[in-house]
C-alpha atoms as a PDB file:
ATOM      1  CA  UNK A   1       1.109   6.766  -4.238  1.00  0.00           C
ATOM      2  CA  UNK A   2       2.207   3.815  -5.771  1.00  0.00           C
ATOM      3  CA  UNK A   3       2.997   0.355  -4.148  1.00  0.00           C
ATOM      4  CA  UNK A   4       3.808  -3.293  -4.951  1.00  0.00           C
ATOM      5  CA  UNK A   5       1.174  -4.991  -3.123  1.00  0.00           C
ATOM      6  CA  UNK A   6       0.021  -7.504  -6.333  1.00  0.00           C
ATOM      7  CA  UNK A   7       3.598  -8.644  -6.847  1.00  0.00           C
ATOM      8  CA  UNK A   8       4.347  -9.001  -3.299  1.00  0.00           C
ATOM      9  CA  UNK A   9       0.747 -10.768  -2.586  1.00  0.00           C
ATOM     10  CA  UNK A  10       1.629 -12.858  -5.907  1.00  0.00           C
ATOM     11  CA  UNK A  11       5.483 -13.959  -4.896  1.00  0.00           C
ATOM     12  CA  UNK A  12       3.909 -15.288  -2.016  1.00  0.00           C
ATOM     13  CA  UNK A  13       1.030 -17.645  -3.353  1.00  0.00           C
ATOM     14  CA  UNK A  14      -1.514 -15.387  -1.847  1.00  0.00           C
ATOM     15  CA  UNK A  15      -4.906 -14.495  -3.783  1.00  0.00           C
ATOM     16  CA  UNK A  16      -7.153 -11.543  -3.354  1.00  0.00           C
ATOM     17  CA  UNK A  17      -9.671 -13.074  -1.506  1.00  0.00           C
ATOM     18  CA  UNK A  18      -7.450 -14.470   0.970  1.00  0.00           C
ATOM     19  CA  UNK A  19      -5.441 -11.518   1.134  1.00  0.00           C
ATOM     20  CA  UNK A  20      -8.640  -9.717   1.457  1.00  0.00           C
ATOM     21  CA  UNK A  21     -10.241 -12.279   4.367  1.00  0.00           C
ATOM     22  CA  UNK A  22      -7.321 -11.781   6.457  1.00  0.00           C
ATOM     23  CA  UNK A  23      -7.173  -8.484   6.588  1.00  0.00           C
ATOM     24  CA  UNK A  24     -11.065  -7.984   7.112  1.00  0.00           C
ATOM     25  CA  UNK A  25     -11.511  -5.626   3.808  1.00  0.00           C
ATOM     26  CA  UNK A  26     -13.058  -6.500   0.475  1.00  0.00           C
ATOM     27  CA  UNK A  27     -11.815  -8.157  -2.554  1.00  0.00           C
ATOM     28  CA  UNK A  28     -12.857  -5.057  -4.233  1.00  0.00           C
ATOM     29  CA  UNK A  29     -10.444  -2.960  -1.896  1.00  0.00           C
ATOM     30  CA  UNK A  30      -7.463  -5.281  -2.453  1.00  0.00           C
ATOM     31  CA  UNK A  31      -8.104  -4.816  -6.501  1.00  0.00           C
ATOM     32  CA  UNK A  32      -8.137  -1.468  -5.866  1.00  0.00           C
ATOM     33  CA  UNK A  33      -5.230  -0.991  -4.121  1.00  0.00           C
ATOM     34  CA  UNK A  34      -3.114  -2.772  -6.821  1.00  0.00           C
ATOM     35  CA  UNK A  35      -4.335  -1.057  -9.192  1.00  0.00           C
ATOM     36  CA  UNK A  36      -4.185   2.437  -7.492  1.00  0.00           C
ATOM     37  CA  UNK A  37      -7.356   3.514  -7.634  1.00  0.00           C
ATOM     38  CA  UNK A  38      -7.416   3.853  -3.935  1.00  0.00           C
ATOM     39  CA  UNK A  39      -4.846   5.031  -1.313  1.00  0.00           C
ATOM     40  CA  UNK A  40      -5.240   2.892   2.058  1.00  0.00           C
ATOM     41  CA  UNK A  41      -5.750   4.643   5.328  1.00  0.00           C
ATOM     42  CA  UNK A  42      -2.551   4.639   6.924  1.00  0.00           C
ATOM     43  CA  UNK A  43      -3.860   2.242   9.734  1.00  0.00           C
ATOM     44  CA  UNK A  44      -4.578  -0.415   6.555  1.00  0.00           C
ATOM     45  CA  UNK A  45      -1.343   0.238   5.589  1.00  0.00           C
ATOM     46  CA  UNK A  46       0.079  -0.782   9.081  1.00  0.00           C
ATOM     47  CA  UNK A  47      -2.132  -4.196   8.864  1.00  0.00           C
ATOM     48  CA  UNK A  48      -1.251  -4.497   5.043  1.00  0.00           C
ATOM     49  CA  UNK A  49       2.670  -4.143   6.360  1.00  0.00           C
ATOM     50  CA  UNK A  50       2.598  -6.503   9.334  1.00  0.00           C
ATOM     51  CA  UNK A  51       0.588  -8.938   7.606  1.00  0.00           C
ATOM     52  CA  UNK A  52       3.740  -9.437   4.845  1.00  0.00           C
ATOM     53  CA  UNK A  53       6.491  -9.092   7.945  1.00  0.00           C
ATOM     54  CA  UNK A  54       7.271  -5.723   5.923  1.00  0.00           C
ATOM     55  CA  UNK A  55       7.783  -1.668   6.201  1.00  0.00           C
ATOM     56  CA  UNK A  56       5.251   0.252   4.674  1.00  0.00           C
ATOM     57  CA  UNK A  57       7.869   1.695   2.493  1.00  0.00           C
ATOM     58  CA  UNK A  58       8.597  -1.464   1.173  1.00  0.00           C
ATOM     59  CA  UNK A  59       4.830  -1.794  -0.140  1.00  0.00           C
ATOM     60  CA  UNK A  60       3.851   2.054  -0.750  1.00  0.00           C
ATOM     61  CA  UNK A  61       5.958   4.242  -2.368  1.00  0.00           C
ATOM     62  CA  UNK A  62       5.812   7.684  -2.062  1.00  0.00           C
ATOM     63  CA  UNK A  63       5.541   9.720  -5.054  1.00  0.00           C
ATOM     64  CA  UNK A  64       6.862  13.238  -4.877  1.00  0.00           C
ATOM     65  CA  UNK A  65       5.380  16.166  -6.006  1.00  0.00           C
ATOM     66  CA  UNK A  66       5.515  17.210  -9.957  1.00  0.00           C
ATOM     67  CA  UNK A  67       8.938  19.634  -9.789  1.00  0.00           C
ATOM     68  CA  UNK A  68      10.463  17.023  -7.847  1.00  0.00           C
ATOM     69  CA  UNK A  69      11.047  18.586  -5.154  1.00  0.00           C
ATOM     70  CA  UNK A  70       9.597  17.814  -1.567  1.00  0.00           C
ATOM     71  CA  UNK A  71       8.178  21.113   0.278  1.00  0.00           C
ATOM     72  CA  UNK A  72       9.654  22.182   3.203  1.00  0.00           C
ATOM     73  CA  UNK A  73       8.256  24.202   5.578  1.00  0.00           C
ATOM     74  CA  UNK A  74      10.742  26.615   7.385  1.00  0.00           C
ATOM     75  CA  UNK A  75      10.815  27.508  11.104  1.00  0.00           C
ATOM     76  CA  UNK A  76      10.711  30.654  11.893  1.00  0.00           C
END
């Protein structure tokens, strides 16, 4: 999953480690994130939203799978 949380946080004036404070995570987590080495838990991704005034799919985009396509499961 990607997401624009470093040029959001960076539009805004806001550094890591107050990003980081705020949301009562690491430093360490926030570099992470941006660099997407890490997928938040979707409950961080609720604070991470709220915190910017923001959907979370205006921070993480979804990436679909590698055909494209999104699987759908039928009903019987």
């Amino acid at each position: 999953m990607k997401n624009r949380l470093e040029e959001i946080r960076k539009s805004r004036g806001i550094k890591q480690e107050e990003l980081a404070r705020d949301l009562a995570v690491s430093r360490q987590t926030i570099g992470s994130l941006e660099n997407g080495r890490y997928n938040p838990s979707i409950m961080l991704a609720f604070k991470i939203a709220r915190y910017f005034n923001m959907l979370i799919e205006d921070v993480f985009i979804y990436e679909e799978g590698q055909n494209g396509e999104v699987q759908k499961h039928e009903e019987m």
